[in-house]
Protein backbone atom coordinates (compact mmCIF):
# COMPACT_ATOMS: atom_id res chain seq x y z
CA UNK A 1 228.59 185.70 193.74
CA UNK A 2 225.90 187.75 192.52
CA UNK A 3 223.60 186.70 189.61
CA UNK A 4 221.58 189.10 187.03
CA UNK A 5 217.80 188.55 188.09
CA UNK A 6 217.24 187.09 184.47
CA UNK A 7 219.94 184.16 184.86
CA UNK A 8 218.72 183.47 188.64
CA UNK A 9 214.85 182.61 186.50
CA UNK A 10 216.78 180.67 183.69
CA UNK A 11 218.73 178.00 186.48
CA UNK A 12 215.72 177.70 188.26
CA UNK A 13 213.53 176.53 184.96
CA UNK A 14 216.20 174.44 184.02
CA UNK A 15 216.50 172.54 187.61
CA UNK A 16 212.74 171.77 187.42
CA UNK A 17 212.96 170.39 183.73
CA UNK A 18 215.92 168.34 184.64
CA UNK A 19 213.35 166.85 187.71
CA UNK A 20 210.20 166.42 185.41
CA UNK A 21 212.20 164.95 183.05
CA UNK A 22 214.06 161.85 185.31
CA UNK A 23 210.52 161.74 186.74
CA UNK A 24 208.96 160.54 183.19
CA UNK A 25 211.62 158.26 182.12
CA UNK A 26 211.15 156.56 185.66
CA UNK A 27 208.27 154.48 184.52
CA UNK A 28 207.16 152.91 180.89
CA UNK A 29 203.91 154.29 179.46
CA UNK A 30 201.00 151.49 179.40
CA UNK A 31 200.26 149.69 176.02
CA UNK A 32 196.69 149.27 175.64
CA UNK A 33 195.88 145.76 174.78
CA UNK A 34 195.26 144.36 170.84
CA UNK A 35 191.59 144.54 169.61
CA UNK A 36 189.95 141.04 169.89
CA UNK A 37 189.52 140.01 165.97
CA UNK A 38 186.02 139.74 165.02
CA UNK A 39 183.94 136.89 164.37
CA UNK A 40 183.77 135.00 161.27
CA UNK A 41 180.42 135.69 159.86
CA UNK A 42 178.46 132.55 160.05
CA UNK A 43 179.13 131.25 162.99
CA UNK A 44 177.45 130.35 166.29
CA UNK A 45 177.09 132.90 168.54
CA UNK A 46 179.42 131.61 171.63
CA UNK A 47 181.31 133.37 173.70
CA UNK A 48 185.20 132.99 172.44
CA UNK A 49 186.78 135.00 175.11
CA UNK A 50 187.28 135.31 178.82
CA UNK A 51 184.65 137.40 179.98
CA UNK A 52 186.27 140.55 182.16
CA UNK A 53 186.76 139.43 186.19
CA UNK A 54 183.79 139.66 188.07
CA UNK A 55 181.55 139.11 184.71
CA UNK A 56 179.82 135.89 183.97
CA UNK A 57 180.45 134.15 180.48
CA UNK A 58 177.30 134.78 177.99
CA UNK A 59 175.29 131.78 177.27
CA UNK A 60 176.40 129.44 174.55
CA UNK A 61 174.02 129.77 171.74
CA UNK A 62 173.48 128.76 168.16
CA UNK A 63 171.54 130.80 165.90
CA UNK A 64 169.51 129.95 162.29
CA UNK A 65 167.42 131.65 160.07
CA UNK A 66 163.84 130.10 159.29
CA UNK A 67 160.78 131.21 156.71
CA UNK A 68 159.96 134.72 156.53
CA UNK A 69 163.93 135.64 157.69
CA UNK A 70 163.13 134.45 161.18
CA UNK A 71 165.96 134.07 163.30
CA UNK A 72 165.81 130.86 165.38
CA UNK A 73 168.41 131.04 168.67
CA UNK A 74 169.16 127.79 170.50
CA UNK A 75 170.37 128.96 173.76
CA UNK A 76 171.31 127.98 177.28
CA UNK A 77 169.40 129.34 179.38
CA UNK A 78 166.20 129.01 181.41
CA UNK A 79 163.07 130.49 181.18
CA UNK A 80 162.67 132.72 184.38
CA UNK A 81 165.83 134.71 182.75
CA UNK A 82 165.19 135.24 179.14
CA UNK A 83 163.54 138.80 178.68
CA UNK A 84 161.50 138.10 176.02
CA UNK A 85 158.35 139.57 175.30
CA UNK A 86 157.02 136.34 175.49
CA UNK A 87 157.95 133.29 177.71
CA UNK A 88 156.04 129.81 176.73
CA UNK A 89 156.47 126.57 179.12
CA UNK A 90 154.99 123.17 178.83
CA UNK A 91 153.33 121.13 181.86
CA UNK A 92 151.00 118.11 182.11
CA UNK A 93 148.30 117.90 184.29
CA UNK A 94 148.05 116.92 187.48
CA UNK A 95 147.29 113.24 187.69
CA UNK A 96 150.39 112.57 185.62
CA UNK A 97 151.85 113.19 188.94
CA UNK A 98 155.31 114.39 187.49
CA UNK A 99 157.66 116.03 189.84
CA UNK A 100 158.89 119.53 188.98
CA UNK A 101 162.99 119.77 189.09
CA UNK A 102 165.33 122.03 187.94
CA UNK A 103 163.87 125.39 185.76
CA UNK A 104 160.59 124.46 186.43
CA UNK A 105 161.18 124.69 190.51
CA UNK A 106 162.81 128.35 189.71
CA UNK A 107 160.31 129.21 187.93
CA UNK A 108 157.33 128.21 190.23
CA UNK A 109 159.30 129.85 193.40
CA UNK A 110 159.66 132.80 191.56
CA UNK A 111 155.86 133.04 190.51
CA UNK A 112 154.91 132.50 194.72
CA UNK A 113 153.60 128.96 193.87
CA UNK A 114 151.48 130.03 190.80
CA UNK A 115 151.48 127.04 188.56
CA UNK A 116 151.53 124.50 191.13
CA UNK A 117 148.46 126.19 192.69
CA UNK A 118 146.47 127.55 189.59
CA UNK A 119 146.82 123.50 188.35
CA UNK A 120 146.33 122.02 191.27
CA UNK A 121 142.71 124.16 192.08
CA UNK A 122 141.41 122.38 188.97
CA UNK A 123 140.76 125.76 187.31
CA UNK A 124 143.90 125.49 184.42
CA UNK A 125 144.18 121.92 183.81
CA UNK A 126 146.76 121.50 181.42
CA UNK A 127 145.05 119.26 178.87
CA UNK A 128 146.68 118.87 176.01
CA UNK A 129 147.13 121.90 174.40
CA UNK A 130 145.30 123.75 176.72
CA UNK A 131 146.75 127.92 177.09
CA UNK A 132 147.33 129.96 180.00
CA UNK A 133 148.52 133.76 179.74
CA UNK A 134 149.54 135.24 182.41
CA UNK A 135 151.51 139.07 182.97
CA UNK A 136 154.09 137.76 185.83
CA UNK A 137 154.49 140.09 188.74
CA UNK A 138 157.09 142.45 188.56
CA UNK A 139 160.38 140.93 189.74
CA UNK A 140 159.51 137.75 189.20
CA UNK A 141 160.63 136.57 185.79
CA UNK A 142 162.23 138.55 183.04
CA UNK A 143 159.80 137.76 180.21
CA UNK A 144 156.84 140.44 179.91
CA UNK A 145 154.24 137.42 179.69
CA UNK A 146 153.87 133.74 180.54
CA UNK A 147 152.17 131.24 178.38
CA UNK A 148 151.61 127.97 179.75
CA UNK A 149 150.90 125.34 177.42
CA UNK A 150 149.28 121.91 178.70
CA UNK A 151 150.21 118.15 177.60
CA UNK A 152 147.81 116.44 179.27
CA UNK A 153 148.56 112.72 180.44
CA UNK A 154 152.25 112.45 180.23
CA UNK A 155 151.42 108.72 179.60
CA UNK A 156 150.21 109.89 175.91
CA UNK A 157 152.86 112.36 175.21
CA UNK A 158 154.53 112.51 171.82
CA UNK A 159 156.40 114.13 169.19
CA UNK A 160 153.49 114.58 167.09
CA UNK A 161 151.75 116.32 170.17
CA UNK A 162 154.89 118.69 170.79
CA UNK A 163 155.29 119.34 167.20
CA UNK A 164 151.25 121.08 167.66
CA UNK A 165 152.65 122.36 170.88
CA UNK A 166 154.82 124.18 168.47
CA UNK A 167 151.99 125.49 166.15
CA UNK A 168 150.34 126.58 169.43
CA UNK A 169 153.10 128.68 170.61
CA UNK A 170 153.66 130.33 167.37
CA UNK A 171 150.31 131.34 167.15
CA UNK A 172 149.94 132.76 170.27
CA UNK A 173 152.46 134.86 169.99
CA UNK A 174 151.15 136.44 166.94
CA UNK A 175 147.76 136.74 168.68
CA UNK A 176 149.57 138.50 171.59
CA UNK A 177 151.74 140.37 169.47
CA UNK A 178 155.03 139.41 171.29
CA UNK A 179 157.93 140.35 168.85
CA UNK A 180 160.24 137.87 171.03
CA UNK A 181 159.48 134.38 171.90
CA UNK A 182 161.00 132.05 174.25
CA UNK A 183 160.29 128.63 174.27
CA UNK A 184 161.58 126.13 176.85
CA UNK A 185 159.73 122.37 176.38
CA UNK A 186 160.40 121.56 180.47
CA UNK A 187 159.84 118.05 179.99
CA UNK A 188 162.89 117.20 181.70
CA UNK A 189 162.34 119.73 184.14
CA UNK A 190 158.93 117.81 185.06
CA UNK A 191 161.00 114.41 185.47
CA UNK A 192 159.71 113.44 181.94
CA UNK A 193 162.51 111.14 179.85
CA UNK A 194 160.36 109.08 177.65
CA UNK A 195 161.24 111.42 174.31
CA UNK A 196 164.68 112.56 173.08
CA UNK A 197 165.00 116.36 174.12
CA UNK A 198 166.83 116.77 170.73
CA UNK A 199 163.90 115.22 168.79
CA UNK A 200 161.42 117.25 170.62
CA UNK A 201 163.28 120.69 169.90
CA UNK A 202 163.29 119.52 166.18
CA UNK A 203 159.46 119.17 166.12
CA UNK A 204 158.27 121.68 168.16
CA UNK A 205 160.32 124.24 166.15
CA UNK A 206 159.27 122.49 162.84
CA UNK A 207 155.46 122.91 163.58
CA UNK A 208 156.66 127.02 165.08
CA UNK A 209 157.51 127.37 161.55
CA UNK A 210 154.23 125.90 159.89
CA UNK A 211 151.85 127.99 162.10
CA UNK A 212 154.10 131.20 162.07
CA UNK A 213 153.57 130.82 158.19
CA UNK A 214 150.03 130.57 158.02
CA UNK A 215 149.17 133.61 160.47
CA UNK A 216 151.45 135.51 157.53
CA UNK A 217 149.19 134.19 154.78
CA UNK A 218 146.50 135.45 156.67
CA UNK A 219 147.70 138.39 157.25
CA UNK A 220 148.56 138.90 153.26
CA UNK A 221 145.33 138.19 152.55
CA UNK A 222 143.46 140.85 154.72
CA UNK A 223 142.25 138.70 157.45
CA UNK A 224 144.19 139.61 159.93
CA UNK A 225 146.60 142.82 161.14
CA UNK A 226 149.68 142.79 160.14
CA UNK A 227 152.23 141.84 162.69
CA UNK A 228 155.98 139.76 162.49
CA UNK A 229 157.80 137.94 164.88
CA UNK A 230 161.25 139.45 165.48
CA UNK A 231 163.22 136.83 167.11
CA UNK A 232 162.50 133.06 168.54
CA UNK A 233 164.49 132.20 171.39
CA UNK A 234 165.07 127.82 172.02
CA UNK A 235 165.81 127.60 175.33
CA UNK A 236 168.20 124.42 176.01
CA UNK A 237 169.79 123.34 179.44
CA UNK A 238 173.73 123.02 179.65
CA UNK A 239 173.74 118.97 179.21
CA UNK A 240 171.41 119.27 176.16
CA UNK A 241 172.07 122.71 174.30
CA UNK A 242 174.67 120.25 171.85
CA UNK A 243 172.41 117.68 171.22
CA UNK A 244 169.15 119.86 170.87
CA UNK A 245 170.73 122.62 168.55
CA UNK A 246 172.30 120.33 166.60
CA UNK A 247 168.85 118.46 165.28
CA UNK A 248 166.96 122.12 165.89
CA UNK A 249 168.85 123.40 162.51
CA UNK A 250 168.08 120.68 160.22
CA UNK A 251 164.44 120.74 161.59
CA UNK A 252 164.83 124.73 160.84
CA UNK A 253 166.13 124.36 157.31
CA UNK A 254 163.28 121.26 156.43
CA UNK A 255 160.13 123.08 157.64
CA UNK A 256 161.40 126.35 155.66
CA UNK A 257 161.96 124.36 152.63
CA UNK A 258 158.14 122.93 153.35
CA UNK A 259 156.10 126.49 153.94
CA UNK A 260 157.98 127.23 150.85
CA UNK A 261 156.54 124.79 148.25
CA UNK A 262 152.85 125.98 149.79
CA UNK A 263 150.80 127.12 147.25
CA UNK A 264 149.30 130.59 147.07
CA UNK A 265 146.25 129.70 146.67
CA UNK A 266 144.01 132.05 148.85
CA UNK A 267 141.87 130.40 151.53
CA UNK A 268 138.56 132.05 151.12
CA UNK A 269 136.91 134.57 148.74
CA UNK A 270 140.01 137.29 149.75
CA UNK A 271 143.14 137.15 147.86
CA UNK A 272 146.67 138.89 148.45
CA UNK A 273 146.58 142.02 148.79
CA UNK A 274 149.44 144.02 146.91
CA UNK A 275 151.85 146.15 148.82
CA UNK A 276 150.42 144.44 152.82
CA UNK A 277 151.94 142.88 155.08
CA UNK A 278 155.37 142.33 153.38
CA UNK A 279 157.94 140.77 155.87
């Protein structure tokens, strides 16, 4: 039978809808899945949710605010992997004879035998309280510098000494004007287990605090550039991040409640100066 040319074009449009049309209802769309709900505000910083496959889980970490509206992050990590502007270890000197393990191994691989060999020649001896700065190669670490802090006879170590150690650090970084800090005591790392690793986070960050303060009242009272840290970075390992963070935010909340009853009172013939320095 012949067809007009016009209904031969309307069967054929029809035939192919019919065919698109069985080929769609073949197969259910895909239903994106539900937005994670967001964090309360407030708390810790820790990752709540299955990381995607083939993606490691972020570090646990707690976070606090200290004087001046610094934030203080207890985190679990170590310090060849924290890119902070930044990086600050501990060590003792060489007749203490203490064996490096764990972070501080990584770290001295990673350097090519640096801080075994610099302490070893004699020329960085690691008495106490005794600062090294170095710019690590490229590659090697992911903080921009290294500051090695000594402790001297691991015989005489203490919390007093670590809470200096603390001062020292804090100071340093305002000298070097690293925004970020990283802090990692290494004590255990150095087969040292005479002091309580939560204890020793509490004072060195308490004595941080202290010395961060006074380079600001310095600063306020034109004797020094102006300059702010940005973010300090507590660097716990996985069997002490609970312990250490939770006797780190006390300490945190304590020494801010101490730089705050300081009095104003300038230190030498310079007062504040109005409208410097405000962090």
């Amino acid at each position: 039978m012949d067809y007009p040319l016009e209904r031969c074009r309307a069967i054929l449009i029809a035939a192919c809808l019919a065919l698109v049309t069985a080929g769609c209802s073949s197969s259910a769309p895909d239903t994106p899945d539900a937005p994670a709900a967001p964090a309360a505000p407030g708390t810790s910083r820790q990752a709540t949710t299955e990381p995607p496959t083939g993606q490691a889980s972020p570090p646990p970490q707690r976070t606090f605010t200290a004087a001046h509206r610094l934030p203080v992050t207890v985190k679990e990590i170590g310090p060849s992997e924290e890119a902070a502007d930044l990086q600050v270890v501990t060590l003792f000197d060489k007749a203490s004879n203490q064996r490096f393990a764990g972070s501080m191994v990584d770290l001295d691989r990673r350097l090519g035998g640096f801080v075994t060999k610099v302490r070893d020649s004699g020329q960085f001896r690691a008495n106490a309280l005794e600062t090294l700065v170095i710019s690590p190669p490229p590659g090697s670490i992911a903080a921009r510098r290294l500051l090695i802090i000594g402790l001297g006879d691991s015989g005489k170590a203490s919390l007093d000494l670590m809470d200096q150690v603390g001062a020292v650090a804090a100071r340093e970084a305002v000298r070097l004007r690293a925004a970020t800090v990283a802090f990692a005591p290494t004590l255990r790392d150095q087969s040292f287990d005479t002091l309580d690793t939560g204890q020793v986070g509490a004072r060195v960050m308490a004595g941080a605090i202290r010395g961060y303060d006074t380079e600001l009242r310095l600063q306020q009272q034109g004797l020094d550039s102006c300059f702010a840290l940005k973010h300090w970075y507590y660097e716990a390992g996985a069997s002490y991040f609970a312990d250490v963070s939770s006797k780190i935010g006390p300490a945190v909340k304590a020494a801010t409640a101490e730089v705050n009853r300081r009095s104003d009172r300038p230190f030498g013939r310079t007062g504040p100066q109005a409208g410097t320095c405000r962090v």
